[in-house]
Protein backbone atom coordinates (compact mmCIF):
# COMPACT_ATOMS: atom_id res chain seq x y z
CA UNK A 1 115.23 262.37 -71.05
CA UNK A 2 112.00 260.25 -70.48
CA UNK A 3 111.62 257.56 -67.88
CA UNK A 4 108.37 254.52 -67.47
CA UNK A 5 107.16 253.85 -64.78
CA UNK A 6 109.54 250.96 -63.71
CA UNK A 7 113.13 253.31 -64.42
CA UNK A 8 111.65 256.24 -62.33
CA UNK A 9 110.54 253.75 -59.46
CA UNK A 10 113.71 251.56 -59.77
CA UNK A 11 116.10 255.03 -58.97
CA UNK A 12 113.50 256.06 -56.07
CA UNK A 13 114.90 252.47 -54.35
CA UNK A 14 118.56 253.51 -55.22
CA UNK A 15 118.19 256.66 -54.45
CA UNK A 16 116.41 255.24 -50.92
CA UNK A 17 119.23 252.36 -50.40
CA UNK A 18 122.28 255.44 -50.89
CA UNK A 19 120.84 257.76 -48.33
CA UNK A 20 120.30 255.43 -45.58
CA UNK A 21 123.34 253.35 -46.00
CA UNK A 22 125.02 256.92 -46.52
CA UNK A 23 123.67 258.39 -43.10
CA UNK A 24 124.23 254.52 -41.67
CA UNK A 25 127.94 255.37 -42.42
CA UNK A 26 128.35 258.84 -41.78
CA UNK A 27 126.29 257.33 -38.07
CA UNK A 28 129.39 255.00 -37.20
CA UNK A 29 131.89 257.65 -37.82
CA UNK A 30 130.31 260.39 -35.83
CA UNK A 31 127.82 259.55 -33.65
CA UNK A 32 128.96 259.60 -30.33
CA UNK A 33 127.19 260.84 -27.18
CA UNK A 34 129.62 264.14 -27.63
CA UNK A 35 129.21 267.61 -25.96
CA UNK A 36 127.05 268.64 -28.96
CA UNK A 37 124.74 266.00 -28.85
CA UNK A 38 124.57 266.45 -25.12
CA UNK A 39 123.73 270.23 -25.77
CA UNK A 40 121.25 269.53 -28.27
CA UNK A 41 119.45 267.76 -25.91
CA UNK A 42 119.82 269.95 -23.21
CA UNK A 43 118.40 273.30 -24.73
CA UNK A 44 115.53 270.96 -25.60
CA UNK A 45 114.70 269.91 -21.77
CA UNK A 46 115.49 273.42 -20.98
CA UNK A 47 111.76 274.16 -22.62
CA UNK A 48 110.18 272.81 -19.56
CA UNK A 49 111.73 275.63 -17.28
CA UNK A 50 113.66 278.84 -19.10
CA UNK A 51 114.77 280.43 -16.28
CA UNK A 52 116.11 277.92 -14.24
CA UNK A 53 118.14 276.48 -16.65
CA UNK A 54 119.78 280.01 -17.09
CA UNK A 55 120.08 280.47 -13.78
CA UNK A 56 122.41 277.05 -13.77
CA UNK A 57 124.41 278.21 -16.95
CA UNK A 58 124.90 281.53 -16.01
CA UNK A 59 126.34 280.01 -12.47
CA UNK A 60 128.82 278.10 -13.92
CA UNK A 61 130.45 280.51 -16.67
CA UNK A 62 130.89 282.62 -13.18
CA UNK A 63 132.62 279.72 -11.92
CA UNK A 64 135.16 279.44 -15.17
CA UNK A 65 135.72 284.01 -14.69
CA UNK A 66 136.13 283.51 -10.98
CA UNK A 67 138.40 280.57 -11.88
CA UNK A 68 140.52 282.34 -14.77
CA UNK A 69 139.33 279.82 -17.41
CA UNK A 70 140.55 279.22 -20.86
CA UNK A 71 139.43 282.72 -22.69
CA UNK A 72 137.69 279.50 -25.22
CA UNK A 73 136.08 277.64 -22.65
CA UNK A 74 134.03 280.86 -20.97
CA UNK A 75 133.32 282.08 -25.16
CA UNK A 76 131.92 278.73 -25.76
CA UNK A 77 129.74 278.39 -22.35
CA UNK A 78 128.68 281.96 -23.17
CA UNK A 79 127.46 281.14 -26.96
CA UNK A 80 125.64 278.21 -26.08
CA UNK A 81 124.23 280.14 -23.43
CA UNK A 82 122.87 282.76 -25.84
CA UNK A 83 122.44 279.99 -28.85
CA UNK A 84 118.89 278.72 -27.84
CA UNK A 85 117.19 280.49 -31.07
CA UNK A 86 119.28 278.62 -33.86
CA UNK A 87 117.87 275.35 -33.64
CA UNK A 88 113.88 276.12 -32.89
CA UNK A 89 112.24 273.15 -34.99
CA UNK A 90 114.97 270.68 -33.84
CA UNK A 91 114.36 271.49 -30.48
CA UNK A 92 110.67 271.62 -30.63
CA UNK A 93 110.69 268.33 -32.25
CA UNK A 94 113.09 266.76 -29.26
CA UNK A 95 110.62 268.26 -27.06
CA UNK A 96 107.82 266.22 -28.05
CA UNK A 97 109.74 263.72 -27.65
CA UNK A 98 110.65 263.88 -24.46
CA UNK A 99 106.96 264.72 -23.19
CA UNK A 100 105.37 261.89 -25.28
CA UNK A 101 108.17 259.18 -24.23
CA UNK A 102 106.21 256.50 -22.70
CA UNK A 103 109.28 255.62 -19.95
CA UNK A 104 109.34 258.39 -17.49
CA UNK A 105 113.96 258.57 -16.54
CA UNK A 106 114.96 258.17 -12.75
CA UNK A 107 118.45 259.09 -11.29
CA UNK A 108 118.64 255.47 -11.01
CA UNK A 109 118.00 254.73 -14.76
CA UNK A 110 118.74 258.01 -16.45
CA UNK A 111 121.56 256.79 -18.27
CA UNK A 112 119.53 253.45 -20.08
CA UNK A 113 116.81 256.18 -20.78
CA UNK A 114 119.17 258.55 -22.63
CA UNK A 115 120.69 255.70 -24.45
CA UNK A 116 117.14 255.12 -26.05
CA UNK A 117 115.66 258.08 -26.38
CA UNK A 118 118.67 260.10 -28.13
CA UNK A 119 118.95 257.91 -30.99
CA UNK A 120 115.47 257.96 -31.42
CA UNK A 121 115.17 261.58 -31.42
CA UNK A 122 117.73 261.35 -33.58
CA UNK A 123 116.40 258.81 -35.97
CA UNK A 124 113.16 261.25 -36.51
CA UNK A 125 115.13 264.40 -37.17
CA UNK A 126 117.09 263.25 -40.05
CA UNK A 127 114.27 261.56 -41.37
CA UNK A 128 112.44 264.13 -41.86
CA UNK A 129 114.08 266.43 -44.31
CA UNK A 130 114.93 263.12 -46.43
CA UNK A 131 111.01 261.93 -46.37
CA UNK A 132 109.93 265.40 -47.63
CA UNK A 133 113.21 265.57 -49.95
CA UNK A 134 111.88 262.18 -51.77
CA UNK A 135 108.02 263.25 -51.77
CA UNK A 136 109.02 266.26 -53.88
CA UNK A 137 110.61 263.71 -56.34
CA UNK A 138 108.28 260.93 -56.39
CA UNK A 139 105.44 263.84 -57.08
CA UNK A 140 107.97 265.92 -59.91
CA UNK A 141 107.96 262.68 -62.07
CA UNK A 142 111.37 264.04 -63.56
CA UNK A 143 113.48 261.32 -64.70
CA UNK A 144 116.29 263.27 -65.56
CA UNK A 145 116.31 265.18 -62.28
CA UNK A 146 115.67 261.82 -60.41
CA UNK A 147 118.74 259.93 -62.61
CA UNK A 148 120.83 263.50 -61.57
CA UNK A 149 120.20 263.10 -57.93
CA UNK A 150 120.40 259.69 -57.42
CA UNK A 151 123.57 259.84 -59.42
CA UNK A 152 124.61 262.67 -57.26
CA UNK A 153 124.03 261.53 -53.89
CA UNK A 154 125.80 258.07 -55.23
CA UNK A 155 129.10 260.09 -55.87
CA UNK A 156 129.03 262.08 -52.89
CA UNK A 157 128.75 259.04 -50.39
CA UNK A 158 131.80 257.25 -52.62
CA UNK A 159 133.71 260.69 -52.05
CA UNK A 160 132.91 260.13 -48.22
CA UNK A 161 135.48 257.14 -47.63
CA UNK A 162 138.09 259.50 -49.17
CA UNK A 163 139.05 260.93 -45.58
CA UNK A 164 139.55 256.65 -44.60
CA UNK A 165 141.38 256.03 -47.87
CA UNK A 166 144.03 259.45 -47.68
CA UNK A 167 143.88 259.43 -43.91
CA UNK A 168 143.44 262.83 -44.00
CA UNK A 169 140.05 264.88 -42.39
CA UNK A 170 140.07 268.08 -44.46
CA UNK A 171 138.88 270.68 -41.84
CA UNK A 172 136.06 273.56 -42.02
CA UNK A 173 138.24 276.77 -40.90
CA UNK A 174 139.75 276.89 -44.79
CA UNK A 175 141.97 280.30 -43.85
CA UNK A 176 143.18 278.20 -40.93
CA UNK A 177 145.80 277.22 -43.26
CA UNK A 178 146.79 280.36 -45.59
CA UNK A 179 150.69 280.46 -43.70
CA UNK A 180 151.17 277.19 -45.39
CA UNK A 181 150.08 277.18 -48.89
CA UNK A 182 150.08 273.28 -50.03
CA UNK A 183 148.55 272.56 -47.15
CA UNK A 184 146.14 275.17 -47.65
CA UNK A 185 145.12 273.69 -51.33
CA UNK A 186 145.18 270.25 -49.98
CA UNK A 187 142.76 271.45 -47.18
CA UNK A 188 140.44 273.28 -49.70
CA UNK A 189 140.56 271.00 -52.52
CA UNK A 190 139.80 268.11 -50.16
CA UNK A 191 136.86 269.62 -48.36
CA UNK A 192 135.01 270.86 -51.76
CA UNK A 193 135.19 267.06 -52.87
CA UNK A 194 134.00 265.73 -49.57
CA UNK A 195 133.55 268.21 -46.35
CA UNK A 196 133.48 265.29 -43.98
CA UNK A 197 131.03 263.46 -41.60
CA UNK A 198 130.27 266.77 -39.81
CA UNK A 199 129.51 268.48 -42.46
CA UNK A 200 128.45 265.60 -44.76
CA UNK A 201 124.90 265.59 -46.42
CA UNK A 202 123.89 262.21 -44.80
CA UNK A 203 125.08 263.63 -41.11
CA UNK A 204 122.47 263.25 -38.07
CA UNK A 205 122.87 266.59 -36.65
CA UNK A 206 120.70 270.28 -37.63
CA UNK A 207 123.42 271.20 -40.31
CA UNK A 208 123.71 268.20 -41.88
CA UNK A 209 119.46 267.84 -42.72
CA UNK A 210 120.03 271.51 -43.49
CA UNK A 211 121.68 270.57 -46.06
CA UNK A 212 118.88 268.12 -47.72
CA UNK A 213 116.58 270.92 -47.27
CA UNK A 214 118.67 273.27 -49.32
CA UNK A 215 119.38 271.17 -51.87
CA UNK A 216 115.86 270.29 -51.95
CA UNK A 217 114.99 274.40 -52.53
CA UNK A 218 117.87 274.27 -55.36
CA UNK A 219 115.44 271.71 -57.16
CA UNK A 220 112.58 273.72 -57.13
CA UNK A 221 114.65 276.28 -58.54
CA UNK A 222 115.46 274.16 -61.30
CA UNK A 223 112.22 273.75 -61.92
CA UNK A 224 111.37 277.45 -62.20
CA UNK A 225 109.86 277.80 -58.73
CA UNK A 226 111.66 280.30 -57.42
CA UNK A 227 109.36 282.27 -55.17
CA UNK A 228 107.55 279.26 -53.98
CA UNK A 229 111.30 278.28 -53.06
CA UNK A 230 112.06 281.28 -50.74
CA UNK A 231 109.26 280.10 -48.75
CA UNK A 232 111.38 276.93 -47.75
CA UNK A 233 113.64 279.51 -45.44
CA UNK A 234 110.99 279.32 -42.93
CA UNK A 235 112.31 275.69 -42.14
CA UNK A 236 115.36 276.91 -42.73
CA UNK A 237 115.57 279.55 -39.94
CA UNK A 238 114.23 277.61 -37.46
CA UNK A 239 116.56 274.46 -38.16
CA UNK A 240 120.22 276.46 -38.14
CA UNK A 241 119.81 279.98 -38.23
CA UNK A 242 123.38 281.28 -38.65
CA UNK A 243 123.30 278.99 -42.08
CA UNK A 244 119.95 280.38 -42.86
CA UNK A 245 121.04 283.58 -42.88
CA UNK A 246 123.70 283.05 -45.36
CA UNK A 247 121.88 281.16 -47.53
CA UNK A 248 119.01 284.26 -48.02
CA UNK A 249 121.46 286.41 -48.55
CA UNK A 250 122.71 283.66 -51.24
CA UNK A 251 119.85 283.34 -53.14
CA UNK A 252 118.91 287.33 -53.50
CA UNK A 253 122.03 288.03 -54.87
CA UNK A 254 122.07 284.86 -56.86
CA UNK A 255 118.78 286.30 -58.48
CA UNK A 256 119.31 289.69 -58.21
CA UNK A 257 122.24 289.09 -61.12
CA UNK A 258 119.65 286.83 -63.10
CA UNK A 259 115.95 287.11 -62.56
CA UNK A 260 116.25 290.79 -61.46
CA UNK A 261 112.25 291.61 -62.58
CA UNK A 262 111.05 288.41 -59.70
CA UNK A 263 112.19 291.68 -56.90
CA UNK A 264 109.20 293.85 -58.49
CA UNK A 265 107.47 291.71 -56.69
CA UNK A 266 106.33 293.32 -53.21
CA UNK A 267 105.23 290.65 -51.17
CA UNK A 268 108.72 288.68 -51.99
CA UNK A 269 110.38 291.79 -51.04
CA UNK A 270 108.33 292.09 -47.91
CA UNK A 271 108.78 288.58 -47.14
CA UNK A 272 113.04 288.30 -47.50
CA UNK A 273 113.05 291.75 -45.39
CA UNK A 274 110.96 289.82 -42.78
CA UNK A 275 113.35 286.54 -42.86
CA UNK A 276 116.55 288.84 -42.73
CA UNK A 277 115.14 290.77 -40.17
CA UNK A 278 114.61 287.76 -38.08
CA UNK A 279 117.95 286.41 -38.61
CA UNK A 280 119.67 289.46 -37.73
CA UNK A 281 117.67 289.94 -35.09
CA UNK A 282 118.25 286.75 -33.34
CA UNK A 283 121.59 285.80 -34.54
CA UNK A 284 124.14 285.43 -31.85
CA UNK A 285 127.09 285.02 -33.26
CA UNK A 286 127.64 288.93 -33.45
CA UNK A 287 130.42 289.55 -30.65
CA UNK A 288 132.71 286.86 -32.84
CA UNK A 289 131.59 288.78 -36.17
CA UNK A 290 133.70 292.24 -35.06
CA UNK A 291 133.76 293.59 -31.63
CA UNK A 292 133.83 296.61 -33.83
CA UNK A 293 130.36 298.84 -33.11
CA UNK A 294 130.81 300.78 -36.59
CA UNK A 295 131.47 297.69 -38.50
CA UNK A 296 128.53 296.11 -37.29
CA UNK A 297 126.38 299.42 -38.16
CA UNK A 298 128.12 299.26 -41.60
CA UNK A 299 126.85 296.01 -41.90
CA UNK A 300 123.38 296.60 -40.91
CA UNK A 301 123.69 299.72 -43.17
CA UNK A 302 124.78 297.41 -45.96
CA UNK A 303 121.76 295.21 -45.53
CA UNK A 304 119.11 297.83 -45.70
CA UNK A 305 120.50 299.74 -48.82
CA UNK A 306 121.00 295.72 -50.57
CA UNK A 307 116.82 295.63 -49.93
CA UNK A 308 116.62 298.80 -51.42
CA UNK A 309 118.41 298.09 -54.57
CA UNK A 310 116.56 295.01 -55.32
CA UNK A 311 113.12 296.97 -54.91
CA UNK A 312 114.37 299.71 -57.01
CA UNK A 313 117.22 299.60 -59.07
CA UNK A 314 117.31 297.48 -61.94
CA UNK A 315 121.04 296.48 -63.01
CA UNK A 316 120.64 295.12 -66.40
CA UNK A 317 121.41 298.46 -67.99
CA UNK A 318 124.46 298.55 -66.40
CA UNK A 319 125.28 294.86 -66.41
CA UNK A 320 124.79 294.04 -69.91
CA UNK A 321 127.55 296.35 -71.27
CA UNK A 322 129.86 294.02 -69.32
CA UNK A 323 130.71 291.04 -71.72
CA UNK A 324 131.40 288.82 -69.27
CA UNK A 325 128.38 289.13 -67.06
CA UNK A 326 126.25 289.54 -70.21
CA UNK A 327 127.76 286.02 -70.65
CA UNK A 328 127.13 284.91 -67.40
CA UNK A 329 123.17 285.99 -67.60
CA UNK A 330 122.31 283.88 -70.80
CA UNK A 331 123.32 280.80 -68.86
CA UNK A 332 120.57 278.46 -67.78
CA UNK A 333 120.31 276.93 -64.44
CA UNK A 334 121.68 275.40 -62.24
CA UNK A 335 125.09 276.61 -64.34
CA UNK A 336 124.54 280.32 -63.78
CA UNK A 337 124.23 279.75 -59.93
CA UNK A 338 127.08 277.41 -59.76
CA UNK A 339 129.17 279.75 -61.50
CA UNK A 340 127.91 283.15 -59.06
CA UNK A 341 128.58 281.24 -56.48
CA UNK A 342 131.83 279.69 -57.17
CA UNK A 343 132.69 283.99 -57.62
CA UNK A 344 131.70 285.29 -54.98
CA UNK A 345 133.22 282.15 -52.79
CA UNK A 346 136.19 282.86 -54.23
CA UNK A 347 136.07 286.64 -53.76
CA UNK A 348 135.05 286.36 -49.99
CA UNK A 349 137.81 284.06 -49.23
CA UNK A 350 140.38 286.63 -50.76
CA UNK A 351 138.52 289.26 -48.85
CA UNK A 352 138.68 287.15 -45.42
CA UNK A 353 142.45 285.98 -46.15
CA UNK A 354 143.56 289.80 -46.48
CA UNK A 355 141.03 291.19 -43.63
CA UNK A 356 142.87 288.23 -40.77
CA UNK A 357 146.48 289.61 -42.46
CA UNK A 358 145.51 293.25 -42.22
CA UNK A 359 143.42 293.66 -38.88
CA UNK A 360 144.55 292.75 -35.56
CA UNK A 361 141.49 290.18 -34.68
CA UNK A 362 140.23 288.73 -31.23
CA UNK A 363 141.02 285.01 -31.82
CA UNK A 364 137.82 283.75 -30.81
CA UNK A 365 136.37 286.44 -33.69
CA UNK A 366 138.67 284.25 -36.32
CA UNK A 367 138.10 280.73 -34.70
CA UNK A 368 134.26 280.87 -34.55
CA UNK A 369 133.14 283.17 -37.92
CA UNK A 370 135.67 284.57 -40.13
CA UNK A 371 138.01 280.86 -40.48
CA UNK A 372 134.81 279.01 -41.01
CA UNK A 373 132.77 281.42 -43.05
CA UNK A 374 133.80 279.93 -46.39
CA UNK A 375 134.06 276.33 -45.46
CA UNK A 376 130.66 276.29 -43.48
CA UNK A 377 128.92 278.15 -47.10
CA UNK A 378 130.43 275.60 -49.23
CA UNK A 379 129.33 272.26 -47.42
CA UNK A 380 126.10 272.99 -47.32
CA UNK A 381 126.44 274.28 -51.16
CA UNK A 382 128.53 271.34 -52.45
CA UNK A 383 125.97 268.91 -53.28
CA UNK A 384 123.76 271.22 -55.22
CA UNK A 385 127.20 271.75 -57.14
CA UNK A 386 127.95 267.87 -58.02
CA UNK A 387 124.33 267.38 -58.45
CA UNK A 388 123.53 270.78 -60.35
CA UNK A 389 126.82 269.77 -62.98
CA UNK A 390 125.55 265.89 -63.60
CA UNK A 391 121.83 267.49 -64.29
CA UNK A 392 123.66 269.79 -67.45
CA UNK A 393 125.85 267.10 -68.39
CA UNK A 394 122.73 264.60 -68.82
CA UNK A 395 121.16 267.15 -70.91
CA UNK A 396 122.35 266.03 -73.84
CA UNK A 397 122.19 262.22 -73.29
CA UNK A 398 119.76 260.46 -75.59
CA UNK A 399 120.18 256.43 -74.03
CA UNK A 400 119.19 255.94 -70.86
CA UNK A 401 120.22 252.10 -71.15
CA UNK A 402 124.57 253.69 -70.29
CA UNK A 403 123.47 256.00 -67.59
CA UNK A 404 121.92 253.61 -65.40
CA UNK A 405 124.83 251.04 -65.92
CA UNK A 406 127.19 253.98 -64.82
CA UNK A 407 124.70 254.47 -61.77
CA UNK A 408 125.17 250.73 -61.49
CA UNK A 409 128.59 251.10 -61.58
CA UNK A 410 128.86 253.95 -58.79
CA UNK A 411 126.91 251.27 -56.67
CA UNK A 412 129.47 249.01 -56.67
CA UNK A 413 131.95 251.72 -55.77
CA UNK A 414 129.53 252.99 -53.19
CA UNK A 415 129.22 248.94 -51.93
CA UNK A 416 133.11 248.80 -51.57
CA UNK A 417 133.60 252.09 -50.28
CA UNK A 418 130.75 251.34 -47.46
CA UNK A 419 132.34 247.94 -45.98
CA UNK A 420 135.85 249.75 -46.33
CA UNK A 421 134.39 252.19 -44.04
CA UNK A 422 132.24 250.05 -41.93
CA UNK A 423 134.93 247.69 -40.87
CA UNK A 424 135.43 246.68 -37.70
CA UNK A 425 133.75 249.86 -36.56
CA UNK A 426 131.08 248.94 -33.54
CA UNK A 427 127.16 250.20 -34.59
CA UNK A 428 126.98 253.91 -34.12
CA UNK A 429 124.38 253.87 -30.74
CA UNK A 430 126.21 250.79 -29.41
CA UNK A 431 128.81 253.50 -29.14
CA UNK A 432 126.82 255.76 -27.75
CA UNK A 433 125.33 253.84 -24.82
CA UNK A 434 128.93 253.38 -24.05
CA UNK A 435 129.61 256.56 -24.00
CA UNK A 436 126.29 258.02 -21.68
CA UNK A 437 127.20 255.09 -19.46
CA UNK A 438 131.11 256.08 -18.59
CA UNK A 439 129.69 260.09 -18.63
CA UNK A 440 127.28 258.87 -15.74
CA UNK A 441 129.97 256.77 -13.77
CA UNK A 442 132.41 259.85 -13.58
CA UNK A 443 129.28 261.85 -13.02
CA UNK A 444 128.83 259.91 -9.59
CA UNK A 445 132.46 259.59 -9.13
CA UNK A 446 132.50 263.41 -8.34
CA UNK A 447 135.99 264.53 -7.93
CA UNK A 448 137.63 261.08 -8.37
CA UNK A 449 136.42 260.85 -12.20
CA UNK A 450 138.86 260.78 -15.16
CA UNK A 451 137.67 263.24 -16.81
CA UNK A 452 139.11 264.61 -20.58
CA UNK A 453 139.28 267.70 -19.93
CA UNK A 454 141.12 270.23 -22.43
CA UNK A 455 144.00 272.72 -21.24
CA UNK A 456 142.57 274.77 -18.82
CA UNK A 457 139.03 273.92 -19.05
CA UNK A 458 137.86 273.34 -15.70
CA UNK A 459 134.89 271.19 -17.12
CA UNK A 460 133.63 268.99 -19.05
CA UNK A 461 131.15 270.09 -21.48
CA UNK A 462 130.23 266.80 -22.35
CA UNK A 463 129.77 266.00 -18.58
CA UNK A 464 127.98 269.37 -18.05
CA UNK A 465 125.42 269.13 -20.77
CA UNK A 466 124.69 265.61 -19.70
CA UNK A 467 124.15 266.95 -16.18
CA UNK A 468 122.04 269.60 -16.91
CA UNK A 469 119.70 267.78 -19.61
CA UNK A 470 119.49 265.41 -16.11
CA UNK A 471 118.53 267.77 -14.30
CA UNK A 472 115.88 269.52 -16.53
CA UNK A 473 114.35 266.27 -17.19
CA UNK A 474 113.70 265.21 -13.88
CA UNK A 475 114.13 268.56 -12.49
CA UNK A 476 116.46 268.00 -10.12
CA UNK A 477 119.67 270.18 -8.67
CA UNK A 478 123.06 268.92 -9.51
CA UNK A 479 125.27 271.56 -9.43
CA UNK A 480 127.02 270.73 -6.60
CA UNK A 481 128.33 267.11 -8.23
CA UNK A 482 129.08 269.44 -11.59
CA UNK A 483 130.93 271.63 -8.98
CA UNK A 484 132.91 268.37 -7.70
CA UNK A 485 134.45 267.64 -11.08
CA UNK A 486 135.86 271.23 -11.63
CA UNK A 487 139.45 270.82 -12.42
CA UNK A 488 141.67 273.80 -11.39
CA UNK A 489 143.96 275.48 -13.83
């Protein structure tokens, strides 16, 4: 399908006008000045002094064990604690931020300073991704790939006012649900069309722009760049390395089953034993994987003897006697990696279904991996699905004249879709300034703060991170007011 000049730039402004109205929306749903955002910003201050800030984590998850905590509350002090490494660029980028920001934050006017730096930091992090997503298209000069995303990302933010229309958020832990069976479909079936705000493509937080970047690497795939593609999990790693991490070990088996003869290649070999070896090394989500020491040597077994086969072994002998996969290989992209994937989803959420039913598993181990492995994988898969099966489908189509009034068309329904979702919803970092201001007030208030704290919690994380990025910034000592809003169990 051929483009001029004025088609290819009129779908780079749609294209521009869907993603920021689409992170504009997902903005007013989510962004709030929550513990995560907090945190965020926290491990970020935490740059200018290491050890101190350890020192003050590690002093309060003795408080919560001398306190008999929530079992949850202590696990999720103690990940964050240990979860520095999975955000590198994000935090480096913050950082900067905060060194270069020309209005230097008193006690007395923390609280305005937050409220204007945090969006900003914000702002610059999703923009990124997105700027460097769009370069790569303006410079392709692929109309059909151009008509395919725009189209895409046009669908996907219509299929994001779903959870406002039904009234129903479909949640990430997908297994969550397997003792009730319509509810489990409904779950699933609701999160593959639209994974909501938190895990939405147009999101403001490291998984979200994650997201853009993979899709972006699923392009140059489709182009036939696939090694220049695997260099893209540099960013990768260093924006949200537990997704990272996943996603390698996506894409070798994804061409391992395909484009086998790429492996003879050394330096790719070298270079995806490098990257894994990172990941594992400096993942930190291991304790909730199995508490098991032989299952985690099995896996690390696993690992090495997967390199080893793709160095190696060639499969096609083998595979090409099987009908089906013999099948499978003559399909062109981005069909043959929609269809391995959609497989082996399927087959690790049987797998992960039967291993909660037949093992008797530490609930934080099924709360924070094994319930979320599947739905985590698929949202930041599902828009190189939509927008992998609109590029086949437009294969075949000869007048260009239709398409565009159907993207037209998916405007309007994007247009309606966007006030239905916008209304009577305050701007997303009015919200937020609201939000640092009451966390400061019950900051000072001590003891006498209403705090919303969960069963058995003692603290507020939201209060805590906001504390502590306080205290890194204008390195200061707290703990003491932290201390004072401790609520007993």
């Amino acid at each position: 399908m051929k483009g001029t000049k004025f088609s290819h730039a009129y779908l780079l402004l749609v294209l521009v006008f869907v993603i920021v109205t689409g992170v504009l929306v997902q903005s007013t749903h989510v962004l709030r000045a929550d513990d995560d955002t907090l945190w965020l910003y926290y491990i970020s201050a935490k740059l200018n002094d290491l050890n101190t800030a350890n020192d003050y984590e590690q002093e309060l998850i003795d408080l919560l064990k001398n306190n008999e905590a929530n079992e949850e509350s202590i696990a999720r002090f103690e990940l964050r604690k240990d979860y520095n490494m999975n955000y590198i660029l994000p935090e480096a980028i913050w950082y900067s931020v905060i060194k270069l920001w020309p209005e230097k934050p008193t006690i007395e006017n923390y609280a305005v300073y937050l409220s204007k730096i945090i969006p900003f930091m914000i702002l610059l992090t999703t923009a990124i991704p997105w700027i460097f997503f769009l370069l790569f298209l303006f410079k392709k000069k692929d109309h059909h790939m151009l008509l395919s995303v725009t189209i895409g990302l046009t669908l996907i933010a219509v299929m994001t006012a779903l959870p406002y229309v039904t009234g129903y958020t479909p949640k990430v832990y997908l297994t969550g649900y397997i003792y009730n069976i319509e509810e489990f479909i409904r779950n699933t079936l609701l999160f593959i069309f639209t994974p909501g705000p938190a895990f939405s493509i147009f999101g403001t937080t490291p998984r979200n722009y994650f997201t853009v970047l993979t899709l972006l690497l699923f392009l140059m795939r489709w182009k036939g760049e696939h090694k220049i593609a695997y260099l893209l999990l540099i960013p990768l790693y260093t924006i949200h390395l537990s997704f990272a991490l996943i996603l390698n070990l996506m894409l070798l088996g994804l061409d391992y089953f395909s484009r086998q003869p790429i492996f003879k290649n050394g330096r790719l070999i070298a270079f995806n034993a490098l990257t894994l070896t990172y990941g594992l090394i400096n993942e930190s989500l291991w304790q909730y994987v199995s508490s098991s020491l032989s299952f985690q040597i099995a896996g690390l077994s696993c690992f090495v003897l997967f390199l080893l086969l793709l160095w190696r072994f060639n499969p096609d002998p083998v595979l090409n006697k099987i009908p089906f996969i013999k099948l499978l290989k003559n399909q062109k992209e981005p069909l043959s990696d929609i269809i391995l994937f959609s497989i082996a989803w399927s087959a690790i959420l049987v797998i992960v279904i039967f291993y909660l039913q037949l093992t008797n598993m530490d609930q934080m181990q099924a709360k924070y991996f094994w319930a979320q492995l599947n739905g985590r994988a698929l949202s930041f898969f599902q828009p190189v699905i939509i927008i992998g099966l609109i590029y086949i489908s437009l294969k075949n189509v000869k007048k260009t004249k239709k398409v565009v009034m159907g993207t037209l068309l998916l405007l309007l329904l994007w247009g309606v879709a966007f006030n239905f979702s916008l209304n009577k919803k305050p701007l997303p970092f009015d919200k937020m300034t609201e939000d640092i201001k009451l966390i400061d007030a019950n900051l000072s208030a001590g003891a006498q703060a209403e705090l919303n704290i969960r069963d058995r919690f003692i603290l507020s994380e939201q209060l805590v991170y906001y504390a502590l990025g306080q205290m890194m910034t204008l390195d200061s000592n707290r703990m003491d007011t932290i201390k004072e809003t401790a609520r007993m169990p």
